[in-house]
Protein backbone atom coordinates (compact mmCIF):
# COMPACT_ATOMS: atom_id res chain seq x y z
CA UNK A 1 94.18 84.22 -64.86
CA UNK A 2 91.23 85.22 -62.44
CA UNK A 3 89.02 84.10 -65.64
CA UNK A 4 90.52 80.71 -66.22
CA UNK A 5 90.57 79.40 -62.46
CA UNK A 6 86.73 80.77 -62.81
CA UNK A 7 86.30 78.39 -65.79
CA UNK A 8 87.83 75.38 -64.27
CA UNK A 9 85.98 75.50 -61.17
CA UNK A 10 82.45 75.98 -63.01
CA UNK A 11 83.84 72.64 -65.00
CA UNK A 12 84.54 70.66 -62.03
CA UNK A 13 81.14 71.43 -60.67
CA UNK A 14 79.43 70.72 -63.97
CA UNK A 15 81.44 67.38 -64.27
CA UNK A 16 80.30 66.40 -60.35
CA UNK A 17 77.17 67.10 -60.78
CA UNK A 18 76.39 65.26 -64.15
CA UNK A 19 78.82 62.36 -61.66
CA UNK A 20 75.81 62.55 -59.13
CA UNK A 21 72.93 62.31 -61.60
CA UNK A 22 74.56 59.57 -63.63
CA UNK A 23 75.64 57.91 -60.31
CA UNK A 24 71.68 58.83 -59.23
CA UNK A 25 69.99 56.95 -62.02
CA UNK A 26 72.62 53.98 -62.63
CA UNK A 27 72.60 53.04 -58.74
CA UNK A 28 68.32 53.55 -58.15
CA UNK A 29 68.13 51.35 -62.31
CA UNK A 30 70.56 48.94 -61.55
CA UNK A 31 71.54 48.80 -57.71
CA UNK A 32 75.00 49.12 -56.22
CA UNK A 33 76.92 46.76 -58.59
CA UNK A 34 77.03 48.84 -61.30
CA UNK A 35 80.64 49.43 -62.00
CA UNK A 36 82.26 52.57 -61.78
CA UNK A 37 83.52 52.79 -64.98
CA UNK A 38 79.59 52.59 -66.33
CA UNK A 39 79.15 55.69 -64.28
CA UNK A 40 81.70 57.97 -65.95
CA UNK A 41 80.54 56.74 -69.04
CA UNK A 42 77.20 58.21 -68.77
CA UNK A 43 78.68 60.83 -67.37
CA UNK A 44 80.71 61.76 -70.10
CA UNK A 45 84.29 62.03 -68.12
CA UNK A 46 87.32 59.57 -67.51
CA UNK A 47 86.73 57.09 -64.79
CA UNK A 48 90.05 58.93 -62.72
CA UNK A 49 87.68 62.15 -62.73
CA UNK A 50 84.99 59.70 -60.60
CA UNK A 51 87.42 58.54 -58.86
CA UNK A 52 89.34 61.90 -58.19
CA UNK A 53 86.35 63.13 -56.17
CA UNK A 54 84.71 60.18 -54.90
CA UNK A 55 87.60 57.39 -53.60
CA UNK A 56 85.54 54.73 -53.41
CA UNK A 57 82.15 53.58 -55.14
CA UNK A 58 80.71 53.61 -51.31
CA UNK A 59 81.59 57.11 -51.30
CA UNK A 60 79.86 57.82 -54.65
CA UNK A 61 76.97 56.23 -53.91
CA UNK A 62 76.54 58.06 -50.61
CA UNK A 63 76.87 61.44 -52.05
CA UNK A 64 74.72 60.48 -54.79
CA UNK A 65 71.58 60.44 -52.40
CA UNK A 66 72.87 63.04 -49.80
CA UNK A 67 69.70 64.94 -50.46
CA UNK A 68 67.23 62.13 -49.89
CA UNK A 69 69.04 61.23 -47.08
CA UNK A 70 68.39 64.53 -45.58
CA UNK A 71 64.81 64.64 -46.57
CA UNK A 72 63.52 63.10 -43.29
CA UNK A 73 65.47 65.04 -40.99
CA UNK A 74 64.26 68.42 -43.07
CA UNK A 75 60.98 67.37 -42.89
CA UNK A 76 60.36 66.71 -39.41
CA UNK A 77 62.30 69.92 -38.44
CA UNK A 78 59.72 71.80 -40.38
CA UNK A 79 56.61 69.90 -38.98
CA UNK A 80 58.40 70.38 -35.42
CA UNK A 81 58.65 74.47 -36.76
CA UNK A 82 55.07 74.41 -37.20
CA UNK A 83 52.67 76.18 -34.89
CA UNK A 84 49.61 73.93 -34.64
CA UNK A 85 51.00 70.14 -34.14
CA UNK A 86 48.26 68.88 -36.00
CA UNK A 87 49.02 70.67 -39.16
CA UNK A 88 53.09 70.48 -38.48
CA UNK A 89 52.19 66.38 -37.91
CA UNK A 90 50.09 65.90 -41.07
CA UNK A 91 52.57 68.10 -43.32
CA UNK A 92 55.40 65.33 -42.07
CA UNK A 93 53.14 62.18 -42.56
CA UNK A 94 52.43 63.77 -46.06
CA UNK A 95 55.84 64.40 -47.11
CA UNK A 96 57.53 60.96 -46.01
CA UNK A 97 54.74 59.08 -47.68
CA UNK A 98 54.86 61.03 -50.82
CA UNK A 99 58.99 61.25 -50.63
CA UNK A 100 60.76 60.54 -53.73
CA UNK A 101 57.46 60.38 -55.62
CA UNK A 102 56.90 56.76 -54.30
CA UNK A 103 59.45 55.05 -56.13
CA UNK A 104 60.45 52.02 -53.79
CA UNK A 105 63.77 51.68 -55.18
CA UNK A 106 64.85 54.78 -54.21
CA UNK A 107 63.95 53.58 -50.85
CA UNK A 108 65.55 50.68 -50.55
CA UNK A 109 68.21 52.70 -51.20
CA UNK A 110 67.72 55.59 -48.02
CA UNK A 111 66.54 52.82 -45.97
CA UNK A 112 70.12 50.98 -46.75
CA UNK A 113 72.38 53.97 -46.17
CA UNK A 114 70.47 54.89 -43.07
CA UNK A 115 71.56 51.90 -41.31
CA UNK A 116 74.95 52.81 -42.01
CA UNK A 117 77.28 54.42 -39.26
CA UNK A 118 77.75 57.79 -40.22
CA UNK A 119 73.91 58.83 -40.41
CA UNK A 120 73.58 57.08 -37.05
CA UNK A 121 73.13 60.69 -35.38
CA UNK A 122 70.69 62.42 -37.86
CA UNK A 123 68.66 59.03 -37.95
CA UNK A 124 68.87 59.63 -33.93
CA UNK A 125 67.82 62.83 -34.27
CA UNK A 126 65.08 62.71 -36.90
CA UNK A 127 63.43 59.77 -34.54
CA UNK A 128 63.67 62.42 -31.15
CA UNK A 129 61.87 64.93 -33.22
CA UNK A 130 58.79 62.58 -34.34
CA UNK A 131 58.73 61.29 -31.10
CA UNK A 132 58.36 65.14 -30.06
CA UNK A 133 55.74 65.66 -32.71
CA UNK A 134 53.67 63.01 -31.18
CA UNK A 135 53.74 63.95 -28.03
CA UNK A 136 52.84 67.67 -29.14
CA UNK A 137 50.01 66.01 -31.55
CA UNK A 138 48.44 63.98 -28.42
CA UNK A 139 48.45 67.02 -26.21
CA UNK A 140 46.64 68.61 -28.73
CA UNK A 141 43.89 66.00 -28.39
CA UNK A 142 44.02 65.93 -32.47
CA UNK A 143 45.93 62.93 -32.37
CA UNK A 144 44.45 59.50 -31.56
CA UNK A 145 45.91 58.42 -28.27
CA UNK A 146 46.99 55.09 -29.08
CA UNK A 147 49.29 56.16 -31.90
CA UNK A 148 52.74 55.05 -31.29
CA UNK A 149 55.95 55.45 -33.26
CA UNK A 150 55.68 52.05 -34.74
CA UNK A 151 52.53 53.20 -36.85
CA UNK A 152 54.17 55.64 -38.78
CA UNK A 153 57.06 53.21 -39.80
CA UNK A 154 54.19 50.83 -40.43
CA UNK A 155 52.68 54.03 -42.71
CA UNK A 156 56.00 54.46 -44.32
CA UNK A 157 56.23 50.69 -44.88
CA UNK A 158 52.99 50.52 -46.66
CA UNK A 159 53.69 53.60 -49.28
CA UNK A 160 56.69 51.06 -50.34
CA UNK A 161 53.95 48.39 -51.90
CA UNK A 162 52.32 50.95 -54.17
CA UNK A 163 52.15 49.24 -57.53
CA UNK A 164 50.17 51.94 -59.77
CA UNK A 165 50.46 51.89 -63.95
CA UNK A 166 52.40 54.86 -64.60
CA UNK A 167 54.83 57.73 -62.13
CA UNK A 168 51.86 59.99 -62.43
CA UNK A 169 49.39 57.66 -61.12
CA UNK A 170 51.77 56.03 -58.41
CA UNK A 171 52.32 60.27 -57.51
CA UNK A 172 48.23 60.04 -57.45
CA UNK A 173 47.88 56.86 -55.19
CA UNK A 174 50.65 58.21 -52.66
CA UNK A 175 49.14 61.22 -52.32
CA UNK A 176 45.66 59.51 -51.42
CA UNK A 177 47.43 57.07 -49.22
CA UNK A 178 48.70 59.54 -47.08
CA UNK A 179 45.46 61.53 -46.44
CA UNK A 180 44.19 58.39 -45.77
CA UNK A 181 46.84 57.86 -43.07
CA UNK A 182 46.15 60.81 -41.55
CA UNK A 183 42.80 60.41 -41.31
CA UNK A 184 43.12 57.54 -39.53
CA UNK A 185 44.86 59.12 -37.03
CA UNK A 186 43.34 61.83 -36.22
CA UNK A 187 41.27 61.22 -32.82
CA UNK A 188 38.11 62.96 -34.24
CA UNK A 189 37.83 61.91 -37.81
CA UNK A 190 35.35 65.09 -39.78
CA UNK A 191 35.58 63.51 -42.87
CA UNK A 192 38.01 65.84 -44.74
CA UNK A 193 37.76 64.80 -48.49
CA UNK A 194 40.32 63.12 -50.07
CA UNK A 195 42.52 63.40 -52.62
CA UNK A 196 41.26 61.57 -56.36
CA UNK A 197 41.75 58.04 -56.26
CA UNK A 198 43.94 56.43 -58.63
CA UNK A 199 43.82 53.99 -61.40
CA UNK A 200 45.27 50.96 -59.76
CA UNK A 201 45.89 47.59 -61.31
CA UNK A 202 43.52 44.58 -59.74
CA UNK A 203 46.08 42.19 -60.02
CA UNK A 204 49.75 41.89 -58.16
């Protein structure tokens, strides 16, 4: 008996996860109007197993990016854990520009669920703690003093545009635009070199 309740539990965490992956790919292809019913089918189960564990397609397609959601908070509490705020500062400018290996759906989508209501606080909360990294930054006198929050939503608004020819060279470019970024805010620039550059295309 002990055996069998085993075996149905491993299947109804096999059948959400392949739910999340399917419901990970459909929603960041195809956007939120994909139906339901599309989902399961990729997902090889009945639409009443979707529905089962996730009530609503809302619901589904919050769960399915839970952990990019989270990313931001987990990154600045690591930068914040950091002992030198330069280093902890750069590893968090890094991270968010690189995030989800600079695929702009995918943040259209975090950008859209993080207006919603229920990540209200741990938007809150991830703001307070670049805020905090800042301030620990400027003390530092590593970090330009005219650097305000507003530039690194302006940095994280500018990884969005990257255009590049393939996912390894848009990986490539993001990588170089975010040593770039921090470069340009560090108060005393020493010329650290930079990442390769990547084959871009010259037209939009």
């Amino acid at each position: 008996m002990t055996t069998e309740v085993s075996q149905l539990r491993s299947d109804a965490g096999d059948n959400r996860d392949r739910i999340l992956a399917a419901a990970r790919l459909a929603f960041t292809a195809e956007g939120f109007s994909v139906p339901v019913r599309e989902i399961a089918r990729r997902a090889q189960v009945g639409a009443a197993t979707v529905y089962r564990r996730f009530p609503t397609k809302q619901a589904l397609f919050t769960a399915a990016f839970a952990e990019e959601m989270s990313l931001c908070s987990t990154v600045v509490e690591e930068g914040l854990a950091a002992r030198d705020p330069w280093q902890g500062l750069s590893l968090v400018i890094e991270k968010l520009v690189t995030a989800y290996g600079g695929d702009s759906r995918v943040r259209s989508i975090v950008a859209k669920l993080s207006r919603s209501a229920e990540f209200t606080a741990a938007h809150d909360r991830t703001v307070r703690g670049l805020l905090e990294l800042i301030r620990r930054a400027k003390a530092s006198g590593e970090l330009r003093a005219d650097v305000a929050l507003e530039d690194f939503v302006l940095a994280m608004q500018a990884s969005h545009g990257i255009r590049a020819g393939s996912p390894a060279a848009q990986a490539v470019a993001t990588r170089r635009l975010a040593a770039l970024i921090i470069e340009s805010f560090r108060a005393d620039p020493d010329a650290v070199p930079l990442p390769p550059a990547a084959r871009m295309p010259m037209r939009a």
